[in-house]
N, C-alpha and C. Protein backbone atom coordinates (compact mmCIF):
# COMPACT_ATOMS: atom_id res chain seq x y z
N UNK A 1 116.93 204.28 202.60
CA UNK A 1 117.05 205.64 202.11
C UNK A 1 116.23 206.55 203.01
N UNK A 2 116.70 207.75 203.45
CA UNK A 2 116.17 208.80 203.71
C UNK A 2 114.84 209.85 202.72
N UNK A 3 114.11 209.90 203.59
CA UNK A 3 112.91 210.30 203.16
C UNK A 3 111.20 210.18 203.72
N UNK A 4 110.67 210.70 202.83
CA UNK A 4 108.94 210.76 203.35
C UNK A 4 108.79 208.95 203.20
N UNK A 5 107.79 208.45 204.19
CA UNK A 5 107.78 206.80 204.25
C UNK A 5 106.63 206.44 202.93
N UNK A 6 105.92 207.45 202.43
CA UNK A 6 104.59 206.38 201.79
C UNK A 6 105.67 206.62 199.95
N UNK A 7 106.43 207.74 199.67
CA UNK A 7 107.04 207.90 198.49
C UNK A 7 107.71 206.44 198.32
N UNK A 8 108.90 206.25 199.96
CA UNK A 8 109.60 205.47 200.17
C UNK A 8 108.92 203.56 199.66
N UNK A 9 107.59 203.36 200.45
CA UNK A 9 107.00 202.18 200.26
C UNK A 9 106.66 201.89 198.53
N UNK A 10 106.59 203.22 198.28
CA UNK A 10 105.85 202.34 196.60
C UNK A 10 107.09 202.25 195.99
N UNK A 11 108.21 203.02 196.27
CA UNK A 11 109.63 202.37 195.49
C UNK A 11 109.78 200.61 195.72
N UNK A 12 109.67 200.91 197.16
CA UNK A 12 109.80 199.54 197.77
C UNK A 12 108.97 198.34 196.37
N UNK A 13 107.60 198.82 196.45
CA UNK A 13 106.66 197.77 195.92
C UNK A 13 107.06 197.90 194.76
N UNK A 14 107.72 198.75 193.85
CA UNK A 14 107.83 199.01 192.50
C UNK A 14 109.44 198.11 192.00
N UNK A 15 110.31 198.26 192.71
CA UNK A 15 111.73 197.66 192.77
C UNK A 15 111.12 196.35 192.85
N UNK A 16 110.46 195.91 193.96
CA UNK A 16 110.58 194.51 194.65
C UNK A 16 109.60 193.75 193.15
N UNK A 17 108.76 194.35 192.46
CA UNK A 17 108.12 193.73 191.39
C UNK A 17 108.63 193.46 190.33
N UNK A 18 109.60 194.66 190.33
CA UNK A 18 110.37 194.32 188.93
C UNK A 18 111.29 193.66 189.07
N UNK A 19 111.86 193.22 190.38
CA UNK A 19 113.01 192.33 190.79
C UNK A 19 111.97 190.77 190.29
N UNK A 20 110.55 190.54 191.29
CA UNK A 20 109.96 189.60 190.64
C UNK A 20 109.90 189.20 189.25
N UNK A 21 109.38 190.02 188.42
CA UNK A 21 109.28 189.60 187.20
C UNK A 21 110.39 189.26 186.59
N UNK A 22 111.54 189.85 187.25
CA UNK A 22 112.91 189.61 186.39
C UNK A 22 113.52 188.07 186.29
N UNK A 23 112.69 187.45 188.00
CA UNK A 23 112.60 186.48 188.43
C UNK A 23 112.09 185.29 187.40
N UNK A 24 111.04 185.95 186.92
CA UNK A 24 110.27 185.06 186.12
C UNK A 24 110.82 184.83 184.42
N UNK A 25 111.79 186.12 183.91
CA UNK A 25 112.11 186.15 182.41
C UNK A 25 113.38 185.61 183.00
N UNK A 26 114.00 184.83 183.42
CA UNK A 26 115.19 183.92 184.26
C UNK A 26 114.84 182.66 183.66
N UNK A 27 113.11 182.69 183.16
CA UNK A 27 112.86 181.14 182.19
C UNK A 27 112.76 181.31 180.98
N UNK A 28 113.57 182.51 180.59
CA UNK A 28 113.52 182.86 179.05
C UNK A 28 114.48 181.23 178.43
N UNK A 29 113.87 181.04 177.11
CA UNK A 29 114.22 179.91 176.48
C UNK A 29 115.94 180.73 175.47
N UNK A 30 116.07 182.18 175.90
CA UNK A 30 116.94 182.81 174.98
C UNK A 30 117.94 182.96 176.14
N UNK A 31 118.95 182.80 176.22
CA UNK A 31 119.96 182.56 177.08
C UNK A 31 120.31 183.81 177.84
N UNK A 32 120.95 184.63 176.39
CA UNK A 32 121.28 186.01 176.59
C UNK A 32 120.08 187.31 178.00
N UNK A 33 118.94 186.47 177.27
CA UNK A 33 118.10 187.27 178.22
C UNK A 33 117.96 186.55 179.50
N UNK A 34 118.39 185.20 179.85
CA UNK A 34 118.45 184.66 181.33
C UNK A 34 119.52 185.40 182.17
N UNK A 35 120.95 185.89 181.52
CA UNK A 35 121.88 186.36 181.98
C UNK A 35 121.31 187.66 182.35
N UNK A 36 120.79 188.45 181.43
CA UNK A 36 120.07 190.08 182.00
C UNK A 36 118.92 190.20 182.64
N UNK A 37 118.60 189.16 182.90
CA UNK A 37 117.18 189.14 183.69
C UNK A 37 117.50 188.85 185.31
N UNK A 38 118.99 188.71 185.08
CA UNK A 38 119.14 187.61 186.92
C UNK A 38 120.27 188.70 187.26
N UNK A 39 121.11 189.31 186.54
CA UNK A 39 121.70 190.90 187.28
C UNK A 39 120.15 191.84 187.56
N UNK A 40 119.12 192.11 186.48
CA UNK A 40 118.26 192.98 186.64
C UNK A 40 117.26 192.39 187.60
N UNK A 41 117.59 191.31 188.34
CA UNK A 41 116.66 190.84 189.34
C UNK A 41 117.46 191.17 190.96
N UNK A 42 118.68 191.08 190.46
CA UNK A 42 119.86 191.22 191.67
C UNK A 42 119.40 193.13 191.93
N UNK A 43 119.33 193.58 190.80
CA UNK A 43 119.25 195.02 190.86
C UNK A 43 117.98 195.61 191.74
N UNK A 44 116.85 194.88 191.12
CA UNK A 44 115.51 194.89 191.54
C UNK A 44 115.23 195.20 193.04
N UNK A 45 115.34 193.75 193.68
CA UNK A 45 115.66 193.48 194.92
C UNK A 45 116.53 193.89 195.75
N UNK A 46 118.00 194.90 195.39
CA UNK A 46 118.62 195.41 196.24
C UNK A 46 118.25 196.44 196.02
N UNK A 47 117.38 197.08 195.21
CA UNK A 47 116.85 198.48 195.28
C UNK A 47 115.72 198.57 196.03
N UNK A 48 114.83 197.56 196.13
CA UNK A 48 113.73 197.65 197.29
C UNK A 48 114.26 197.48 198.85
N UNK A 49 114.78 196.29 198.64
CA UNK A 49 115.79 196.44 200.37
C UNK A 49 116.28 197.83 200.47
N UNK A 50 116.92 198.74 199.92
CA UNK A 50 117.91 199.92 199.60
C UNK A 50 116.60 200.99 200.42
N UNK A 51 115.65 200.72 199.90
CA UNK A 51 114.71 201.50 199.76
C UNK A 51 113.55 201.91 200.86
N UNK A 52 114.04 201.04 201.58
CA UNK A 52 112.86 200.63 203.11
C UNK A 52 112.88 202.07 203.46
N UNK A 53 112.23 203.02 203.79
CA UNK A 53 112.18 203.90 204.44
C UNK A 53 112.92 203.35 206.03
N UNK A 54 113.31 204.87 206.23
CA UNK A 54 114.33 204.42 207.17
C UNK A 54 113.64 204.72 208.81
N UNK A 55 112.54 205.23 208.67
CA UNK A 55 111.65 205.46 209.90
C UNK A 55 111.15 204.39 210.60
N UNK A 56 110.97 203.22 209.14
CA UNK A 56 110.60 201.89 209.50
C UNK A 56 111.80 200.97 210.37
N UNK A 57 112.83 201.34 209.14
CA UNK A 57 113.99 200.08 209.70
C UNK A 57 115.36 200.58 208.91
N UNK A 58 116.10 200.52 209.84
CA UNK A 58 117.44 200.93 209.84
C UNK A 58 118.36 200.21 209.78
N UNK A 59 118.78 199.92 208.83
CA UNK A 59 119.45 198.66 208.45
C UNK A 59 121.10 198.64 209.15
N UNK A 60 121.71 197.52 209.89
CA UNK A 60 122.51 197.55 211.47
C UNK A 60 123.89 198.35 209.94
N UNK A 61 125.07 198.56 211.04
CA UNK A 61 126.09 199.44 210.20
C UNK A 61 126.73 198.41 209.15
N UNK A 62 126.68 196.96 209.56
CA UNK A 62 127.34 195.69 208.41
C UNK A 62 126.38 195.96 207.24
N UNK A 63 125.32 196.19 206.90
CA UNK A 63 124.57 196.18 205.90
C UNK A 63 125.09 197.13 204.64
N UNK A 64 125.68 198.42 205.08
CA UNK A 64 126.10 199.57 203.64
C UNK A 64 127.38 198.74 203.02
N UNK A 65 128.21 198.34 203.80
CA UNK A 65 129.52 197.51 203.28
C UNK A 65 129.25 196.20 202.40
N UNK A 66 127.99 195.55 202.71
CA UNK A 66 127.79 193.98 202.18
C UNK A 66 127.07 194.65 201.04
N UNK A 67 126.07 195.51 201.36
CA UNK A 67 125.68 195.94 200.03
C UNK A 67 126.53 196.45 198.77
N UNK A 68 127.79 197.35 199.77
CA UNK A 68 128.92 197.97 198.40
C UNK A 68 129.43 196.50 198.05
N UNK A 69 129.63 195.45 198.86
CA UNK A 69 130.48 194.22 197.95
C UNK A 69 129.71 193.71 197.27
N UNK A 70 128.53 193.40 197.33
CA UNK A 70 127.59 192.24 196.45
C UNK A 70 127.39 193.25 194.74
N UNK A 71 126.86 194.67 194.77
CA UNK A 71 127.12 195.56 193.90
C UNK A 71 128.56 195.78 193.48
N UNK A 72 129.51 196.08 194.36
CA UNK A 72 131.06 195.78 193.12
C UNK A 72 131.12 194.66 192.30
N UNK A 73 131.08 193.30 192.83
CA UNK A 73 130.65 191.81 192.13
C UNK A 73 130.09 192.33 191.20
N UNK A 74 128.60 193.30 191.16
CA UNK A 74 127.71 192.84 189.94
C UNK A 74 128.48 193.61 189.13
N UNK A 75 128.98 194.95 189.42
CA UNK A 75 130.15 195.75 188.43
C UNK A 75 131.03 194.99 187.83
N UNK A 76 131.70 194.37 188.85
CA UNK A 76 132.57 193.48 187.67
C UNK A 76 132.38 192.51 186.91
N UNK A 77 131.44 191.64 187.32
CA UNK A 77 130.44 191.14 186.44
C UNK A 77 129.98 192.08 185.08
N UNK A 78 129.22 192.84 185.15
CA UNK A 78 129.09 194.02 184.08
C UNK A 78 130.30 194.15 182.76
N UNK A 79 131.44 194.89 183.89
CA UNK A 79 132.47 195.20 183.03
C UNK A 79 132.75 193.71 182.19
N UNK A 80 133.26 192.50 183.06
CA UNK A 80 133.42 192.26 182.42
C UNK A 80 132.82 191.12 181.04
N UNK A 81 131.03 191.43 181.02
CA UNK A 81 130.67 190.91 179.77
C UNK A 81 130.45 192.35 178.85
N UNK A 82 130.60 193.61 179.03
CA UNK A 82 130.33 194.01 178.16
C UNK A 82 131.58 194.52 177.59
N UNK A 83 132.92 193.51 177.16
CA UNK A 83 133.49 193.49 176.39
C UNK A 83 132.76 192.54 174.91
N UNK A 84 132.27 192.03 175.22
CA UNK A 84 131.40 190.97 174.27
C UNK A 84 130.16 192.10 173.81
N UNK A 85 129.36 192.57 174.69
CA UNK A 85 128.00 193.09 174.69
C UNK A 85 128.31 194.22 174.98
N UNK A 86 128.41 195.39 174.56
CA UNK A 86 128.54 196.54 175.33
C UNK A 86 127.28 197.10 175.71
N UNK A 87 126.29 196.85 175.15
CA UNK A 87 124.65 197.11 176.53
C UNK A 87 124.85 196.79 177.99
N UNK A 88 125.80 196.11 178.26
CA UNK A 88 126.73 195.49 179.56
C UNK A 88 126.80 196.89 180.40
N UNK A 89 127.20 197.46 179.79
CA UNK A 89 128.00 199.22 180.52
C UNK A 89 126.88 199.15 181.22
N UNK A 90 125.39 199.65 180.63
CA UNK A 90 124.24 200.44 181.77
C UNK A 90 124.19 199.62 183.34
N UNK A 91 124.65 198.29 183.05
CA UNK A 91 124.46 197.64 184.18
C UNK A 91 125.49 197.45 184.91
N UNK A 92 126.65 198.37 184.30
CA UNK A 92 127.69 198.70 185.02
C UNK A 92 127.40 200.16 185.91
N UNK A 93 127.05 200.68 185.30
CA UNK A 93 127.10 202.23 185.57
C UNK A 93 125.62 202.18 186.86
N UNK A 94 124.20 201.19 186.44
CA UNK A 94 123.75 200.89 187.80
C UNK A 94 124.72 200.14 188.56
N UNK A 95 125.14 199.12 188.90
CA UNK A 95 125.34 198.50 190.16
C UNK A 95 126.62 199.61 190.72
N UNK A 96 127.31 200.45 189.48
CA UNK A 96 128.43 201.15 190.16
C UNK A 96 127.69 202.10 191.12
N UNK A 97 126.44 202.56 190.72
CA UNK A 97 125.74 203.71 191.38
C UNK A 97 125.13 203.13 192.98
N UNK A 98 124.67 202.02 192.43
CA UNK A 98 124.31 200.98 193.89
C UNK A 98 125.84 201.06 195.10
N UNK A 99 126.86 200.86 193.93
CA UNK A 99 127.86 200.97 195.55
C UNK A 99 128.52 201.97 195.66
N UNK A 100 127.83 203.33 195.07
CA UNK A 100 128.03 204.82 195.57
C UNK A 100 127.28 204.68 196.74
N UNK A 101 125.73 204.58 196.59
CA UNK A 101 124.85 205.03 197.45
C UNK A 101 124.90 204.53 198.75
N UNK A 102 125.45 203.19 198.41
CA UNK A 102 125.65 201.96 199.87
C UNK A 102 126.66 203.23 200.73
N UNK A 103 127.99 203.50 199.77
CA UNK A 103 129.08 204.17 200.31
C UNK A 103 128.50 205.33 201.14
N UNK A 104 127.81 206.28 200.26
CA UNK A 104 127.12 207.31 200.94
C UNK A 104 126.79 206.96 202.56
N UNK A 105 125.60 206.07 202.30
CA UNK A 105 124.65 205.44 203.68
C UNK A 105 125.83 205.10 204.43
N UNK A 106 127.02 204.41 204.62
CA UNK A 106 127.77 203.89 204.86
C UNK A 106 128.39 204.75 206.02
N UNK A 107 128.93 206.07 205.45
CA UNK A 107 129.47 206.72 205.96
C UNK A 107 128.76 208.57 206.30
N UNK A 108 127.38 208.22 206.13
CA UNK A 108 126.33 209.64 207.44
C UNK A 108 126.08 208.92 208.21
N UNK A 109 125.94 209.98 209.25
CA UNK A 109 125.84 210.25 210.45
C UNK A 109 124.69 209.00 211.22
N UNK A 110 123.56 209.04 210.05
CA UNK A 110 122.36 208.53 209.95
C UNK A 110 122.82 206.66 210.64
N UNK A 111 123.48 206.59 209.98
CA UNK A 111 124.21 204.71 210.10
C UNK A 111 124.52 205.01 211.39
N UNK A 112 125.23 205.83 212.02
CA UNK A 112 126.32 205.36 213.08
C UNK A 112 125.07 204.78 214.72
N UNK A 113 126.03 203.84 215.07
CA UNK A 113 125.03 203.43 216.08
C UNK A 113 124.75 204.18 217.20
N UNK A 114 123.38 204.10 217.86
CA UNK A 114 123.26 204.90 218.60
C UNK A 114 122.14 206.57 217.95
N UNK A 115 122.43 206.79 216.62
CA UNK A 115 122.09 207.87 215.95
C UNK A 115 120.58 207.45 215.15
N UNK A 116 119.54 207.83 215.47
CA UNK A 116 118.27 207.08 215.08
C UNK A 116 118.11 208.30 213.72
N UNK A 117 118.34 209.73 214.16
CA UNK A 117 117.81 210.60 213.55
C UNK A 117 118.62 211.51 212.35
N UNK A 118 118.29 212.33 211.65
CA UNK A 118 119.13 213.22 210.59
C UNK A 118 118.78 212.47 209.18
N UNK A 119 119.66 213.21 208.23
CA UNK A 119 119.77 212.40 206.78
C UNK A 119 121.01 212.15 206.21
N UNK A 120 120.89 211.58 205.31
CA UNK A 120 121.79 210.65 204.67
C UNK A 120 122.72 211.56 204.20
N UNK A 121 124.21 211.49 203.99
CA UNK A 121 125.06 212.88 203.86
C UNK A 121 124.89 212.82 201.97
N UNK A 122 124.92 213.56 201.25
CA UNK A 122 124.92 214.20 200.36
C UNK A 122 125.89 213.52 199.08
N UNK A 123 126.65 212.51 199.24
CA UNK A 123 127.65 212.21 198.61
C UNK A 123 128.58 213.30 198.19
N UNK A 124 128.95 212.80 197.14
CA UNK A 124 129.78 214.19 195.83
C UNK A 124 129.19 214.60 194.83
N UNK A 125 128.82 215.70 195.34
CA UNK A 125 127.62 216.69 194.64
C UNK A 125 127.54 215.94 193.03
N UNK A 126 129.13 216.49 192.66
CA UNK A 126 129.34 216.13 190.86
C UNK A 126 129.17 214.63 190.56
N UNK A 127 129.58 213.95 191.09
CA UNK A 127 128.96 212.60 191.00
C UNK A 127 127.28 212.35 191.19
N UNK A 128 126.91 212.79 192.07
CA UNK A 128 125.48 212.29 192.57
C UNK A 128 124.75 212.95 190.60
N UNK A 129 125.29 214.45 190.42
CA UNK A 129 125.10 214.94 189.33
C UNK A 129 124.85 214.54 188.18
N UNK A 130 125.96 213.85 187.90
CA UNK A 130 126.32 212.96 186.64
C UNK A 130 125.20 211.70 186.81
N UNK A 131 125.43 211.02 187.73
CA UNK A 131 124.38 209.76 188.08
C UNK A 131 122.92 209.97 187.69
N UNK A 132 122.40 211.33 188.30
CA UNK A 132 121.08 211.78 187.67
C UNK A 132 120.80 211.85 186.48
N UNK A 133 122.22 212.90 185.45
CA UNK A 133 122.03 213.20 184.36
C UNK A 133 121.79 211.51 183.64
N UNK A 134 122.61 211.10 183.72
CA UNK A 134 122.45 209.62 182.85
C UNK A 134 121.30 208.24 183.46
N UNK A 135 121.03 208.89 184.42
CA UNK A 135 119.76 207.79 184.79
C UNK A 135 118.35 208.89 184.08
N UNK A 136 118.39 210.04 184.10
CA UNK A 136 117.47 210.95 183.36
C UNK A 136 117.44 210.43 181.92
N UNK A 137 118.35 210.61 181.69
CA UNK A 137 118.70 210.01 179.85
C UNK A 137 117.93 208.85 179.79
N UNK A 138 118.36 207.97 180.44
CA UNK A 138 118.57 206.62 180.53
C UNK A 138 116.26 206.28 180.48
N UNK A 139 116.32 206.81 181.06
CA UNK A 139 114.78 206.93 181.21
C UNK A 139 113.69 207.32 180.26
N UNK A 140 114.39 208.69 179.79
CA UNK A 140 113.57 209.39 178.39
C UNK A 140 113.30 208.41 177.30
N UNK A 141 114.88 207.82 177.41
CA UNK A 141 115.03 206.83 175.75
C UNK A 141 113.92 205.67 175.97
N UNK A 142 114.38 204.82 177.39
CA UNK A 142 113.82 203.67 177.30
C UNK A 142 111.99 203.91 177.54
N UNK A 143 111.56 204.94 177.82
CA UNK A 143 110.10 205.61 177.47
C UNK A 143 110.20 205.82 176.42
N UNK A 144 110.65 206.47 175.68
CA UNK A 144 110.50 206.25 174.27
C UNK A 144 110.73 204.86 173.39
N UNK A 145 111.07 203.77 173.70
CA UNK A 145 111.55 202.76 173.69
C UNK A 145 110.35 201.54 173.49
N UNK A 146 109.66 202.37 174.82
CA UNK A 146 108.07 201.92 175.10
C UNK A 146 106.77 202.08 174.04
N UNK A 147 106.97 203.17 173.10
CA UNK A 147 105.68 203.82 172.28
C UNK A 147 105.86 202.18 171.44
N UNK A 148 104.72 202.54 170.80
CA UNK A 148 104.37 201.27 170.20
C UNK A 148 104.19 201.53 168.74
N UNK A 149 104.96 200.23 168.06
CA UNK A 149 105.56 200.67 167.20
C UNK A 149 105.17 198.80 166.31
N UNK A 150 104.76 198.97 165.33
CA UNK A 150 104.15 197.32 164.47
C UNK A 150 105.48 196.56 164.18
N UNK A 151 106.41 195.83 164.66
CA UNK A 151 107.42 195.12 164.66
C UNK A 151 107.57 193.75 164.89
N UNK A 152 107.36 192.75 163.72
CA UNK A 152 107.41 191.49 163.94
C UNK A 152 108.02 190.77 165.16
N UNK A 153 107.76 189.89 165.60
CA UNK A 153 109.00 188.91 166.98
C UNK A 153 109.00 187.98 166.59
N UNK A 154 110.01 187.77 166.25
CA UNK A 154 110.51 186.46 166.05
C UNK A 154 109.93 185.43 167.81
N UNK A 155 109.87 184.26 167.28
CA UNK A 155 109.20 183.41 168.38
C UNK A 155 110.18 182.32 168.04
N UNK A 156 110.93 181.73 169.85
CA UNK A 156 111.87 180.95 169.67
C UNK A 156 111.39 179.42 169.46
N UNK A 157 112.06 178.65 169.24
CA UNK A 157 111.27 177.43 168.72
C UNK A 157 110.58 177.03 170.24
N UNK A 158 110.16 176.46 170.34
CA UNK A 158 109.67 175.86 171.34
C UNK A 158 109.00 177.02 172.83
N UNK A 159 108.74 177.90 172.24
CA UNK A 159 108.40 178.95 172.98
C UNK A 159 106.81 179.01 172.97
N UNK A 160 106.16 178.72 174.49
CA UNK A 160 104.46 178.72 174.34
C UNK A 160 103.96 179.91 174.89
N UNK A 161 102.59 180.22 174.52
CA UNK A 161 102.40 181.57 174.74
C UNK A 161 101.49 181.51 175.91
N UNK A 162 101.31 183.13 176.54
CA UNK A 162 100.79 182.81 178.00
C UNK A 162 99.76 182.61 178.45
N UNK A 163 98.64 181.73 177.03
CA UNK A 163 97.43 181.48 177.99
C UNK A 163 96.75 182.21 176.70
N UNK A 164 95.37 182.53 177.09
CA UNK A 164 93.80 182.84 176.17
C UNK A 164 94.65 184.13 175.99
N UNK A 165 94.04 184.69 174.73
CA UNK A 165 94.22 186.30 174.69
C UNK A 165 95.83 186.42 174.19
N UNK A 166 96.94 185.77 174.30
CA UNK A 166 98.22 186.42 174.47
C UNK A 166 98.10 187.06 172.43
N UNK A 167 97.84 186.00 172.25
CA UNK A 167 97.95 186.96 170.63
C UNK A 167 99.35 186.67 169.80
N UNK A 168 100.49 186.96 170.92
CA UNK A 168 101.47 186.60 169.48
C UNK A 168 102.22 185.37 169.99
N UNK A 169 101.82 184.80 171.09
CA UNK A 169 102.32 183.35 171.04
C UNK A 169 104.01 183.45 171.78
N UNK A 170 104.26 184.59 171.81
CA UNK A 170 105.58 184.71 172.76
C UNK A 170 105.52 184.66 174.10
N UNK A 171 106.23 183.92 174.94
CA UNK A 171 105.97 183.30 176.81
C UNK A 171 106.56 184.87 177.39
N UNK A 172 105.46 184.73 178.56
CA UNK A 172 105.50 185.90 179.55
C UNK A 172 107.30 186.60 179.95
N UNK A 173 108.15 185.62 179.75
CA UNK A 173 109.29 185.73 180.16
C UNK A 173 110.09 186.25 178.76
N UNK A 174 109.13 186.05 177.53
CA UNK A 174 110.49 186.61 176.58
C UNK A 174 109.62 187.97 175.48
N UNK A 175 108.62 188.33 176.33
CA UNK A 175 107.88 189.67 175.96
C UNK A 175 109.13 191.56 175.93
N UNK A 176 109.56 191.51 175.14
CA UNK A 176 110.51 192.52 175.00
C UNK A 176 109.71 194.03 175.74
N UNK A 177 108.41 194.21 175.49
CA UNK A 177 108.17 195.21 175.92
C UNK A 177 107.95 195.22 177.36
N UNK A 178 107.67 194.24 177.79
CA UNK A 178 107.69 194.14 179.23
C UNK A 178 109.24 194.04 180.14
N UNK A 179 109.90 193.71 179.42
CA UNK A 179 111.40 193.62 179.62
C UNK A 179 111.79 194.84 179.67
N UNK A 180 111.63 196.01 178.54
CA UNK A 180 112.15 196.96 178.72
C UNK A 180 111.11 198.11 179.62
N UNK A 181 109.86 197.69 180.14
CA UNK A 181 108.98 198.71 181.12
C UNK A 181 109.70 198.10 182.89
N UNK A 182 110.20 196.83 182.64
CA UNK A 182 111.09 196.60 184.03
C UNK A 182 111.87 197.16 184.03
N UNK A 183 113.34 197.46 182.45
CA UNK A 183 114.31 198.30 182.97
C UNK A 183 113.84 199.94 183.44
N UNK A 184 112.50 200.54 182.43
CA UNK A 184 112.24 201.43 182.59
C UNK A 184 111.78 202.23 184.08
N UNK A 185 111.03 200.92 184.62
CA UNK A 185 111.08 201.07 186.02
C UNK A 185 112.00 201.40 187.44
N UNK A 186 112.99 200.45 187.06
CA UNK A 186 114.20 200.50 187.60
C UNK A 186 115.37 201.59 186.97
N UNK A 187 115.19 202.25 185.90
CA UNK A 187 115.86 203.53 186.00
C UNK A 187 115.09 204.53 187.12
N UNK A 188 113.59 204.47 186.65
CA UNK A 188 112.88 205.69 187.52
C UNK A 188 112.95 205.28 189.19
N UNK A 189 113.43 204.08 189.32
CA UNK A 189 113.37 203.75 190.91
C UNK A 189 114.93 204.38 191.79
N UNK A 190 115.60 204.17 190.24
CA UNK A 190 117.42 204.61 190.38
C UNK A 190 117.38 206.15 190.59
N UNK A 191 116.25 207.16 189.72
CA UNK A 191 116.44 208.22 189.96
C UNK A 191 115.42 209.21 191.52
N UNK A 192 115.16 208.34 191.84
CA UNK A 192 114.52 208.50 193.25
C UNK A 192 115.08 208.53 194.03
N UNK A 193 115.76 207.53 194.12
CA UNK A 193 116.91 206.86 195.66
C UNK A 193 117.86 207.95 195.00
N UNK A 194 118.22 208.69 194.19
CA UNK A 194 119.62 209.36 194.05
C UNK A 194 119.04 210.96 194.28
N UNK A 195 117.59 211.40 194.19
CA UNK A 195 117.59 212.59 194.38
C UNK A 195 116.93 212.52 196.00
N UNK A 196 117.05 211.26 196.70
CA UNK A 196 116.58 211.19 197.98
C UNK A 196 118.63 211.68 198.85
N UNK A 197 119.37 211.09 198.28
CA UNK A 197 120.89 211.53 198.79
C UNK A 197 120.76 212.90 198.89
């Protein structure tokens, strides 16, 4: 992505962590959350790659295209479990946004070889628009999502907790509030890279 390099690096470190941890709730003992933890890890990690400041490294012209295919996959992937789940959609509507932005990069000036300098072309205004409005949304709620609130957890059978101190005996990987401060992350990382277009 186009932009100032030190804004650029902490996306980097902020994506690439929450791609980690997503890594780690992948040993959830609850199934459902192994499946959303390993798209939201796919997400993670192509948003920090996405994200390299481009002063550093300029990713060769094959890179915007492999990125739009591996993100259509996760779209259709998306679409099609959230006929079952419809919480499915948000992770439609990210990876669809992932292979806008690839598209964008894909096709400025910025990609073409030979061209070191300029920025990334602008997409479609009304699209880039819409993408904001609902990654904005998308953000408010799941911060609000975050306040803390006295709500029992159920603890799955055989589920150990993470060590001295954890308190309610639920494993690092099936902690809901930490689950939803990763998606929360990765909206605010989504609405960066889209007001960087």
């Amino acid at each position: 992505m186009h932009g100032p390099a030190s804004p650029g690096w902490l996306l980097v470190a902020l994506c690439a962590a929450t791609g980690a941890y997503c890594l780690l709730r992948m040993r959830s003992a609850v199934e459902e959350q192994r499946r959303a933890a390993g798209g939201e890890a796919l997400m993670g990690f192509g948003m920090a790659a996405m994200a390299i400041p481009a002063a550093v490294f300029t990713p060769p012209a094959w890179a915007w295209p492999l990125y739009a295919g591996v993100f259509g996959a996760a779209a259709l992937r998306a679409l099609w479990a959230s006929r079952a789940r419809p919480h499915h959609l948000h992770h439609l509507v990210g990876a669809s946004a992932m292979v806008y932005m690839a598209a964008v990069m894909a096709g400025s000036p910025a990609s073409a070889p030979g061209h070191t300098h300029g920025h990334a072309g602008a997409g479609v205004p009304l699209l880039t628009g819409v993408l904001l409005l609902y990654f904005t949304g998308y953000v408010l709620v799941a911060g609000a999502r975050l306040l803390p609130v006295r709500v029992p957890v159920a603890v799955p059978a055989g589920a150990v907790g993470s060590g001295a101190g954890s308190g309610s005996g639920v494993a690092w990987g099936d902690r809901p509030e930490l689950a939803r401060a990763c998606r929360l992350s990765m909206g605010i990382g989504m609405l960066a890279m889209l007001l960087t277009m």
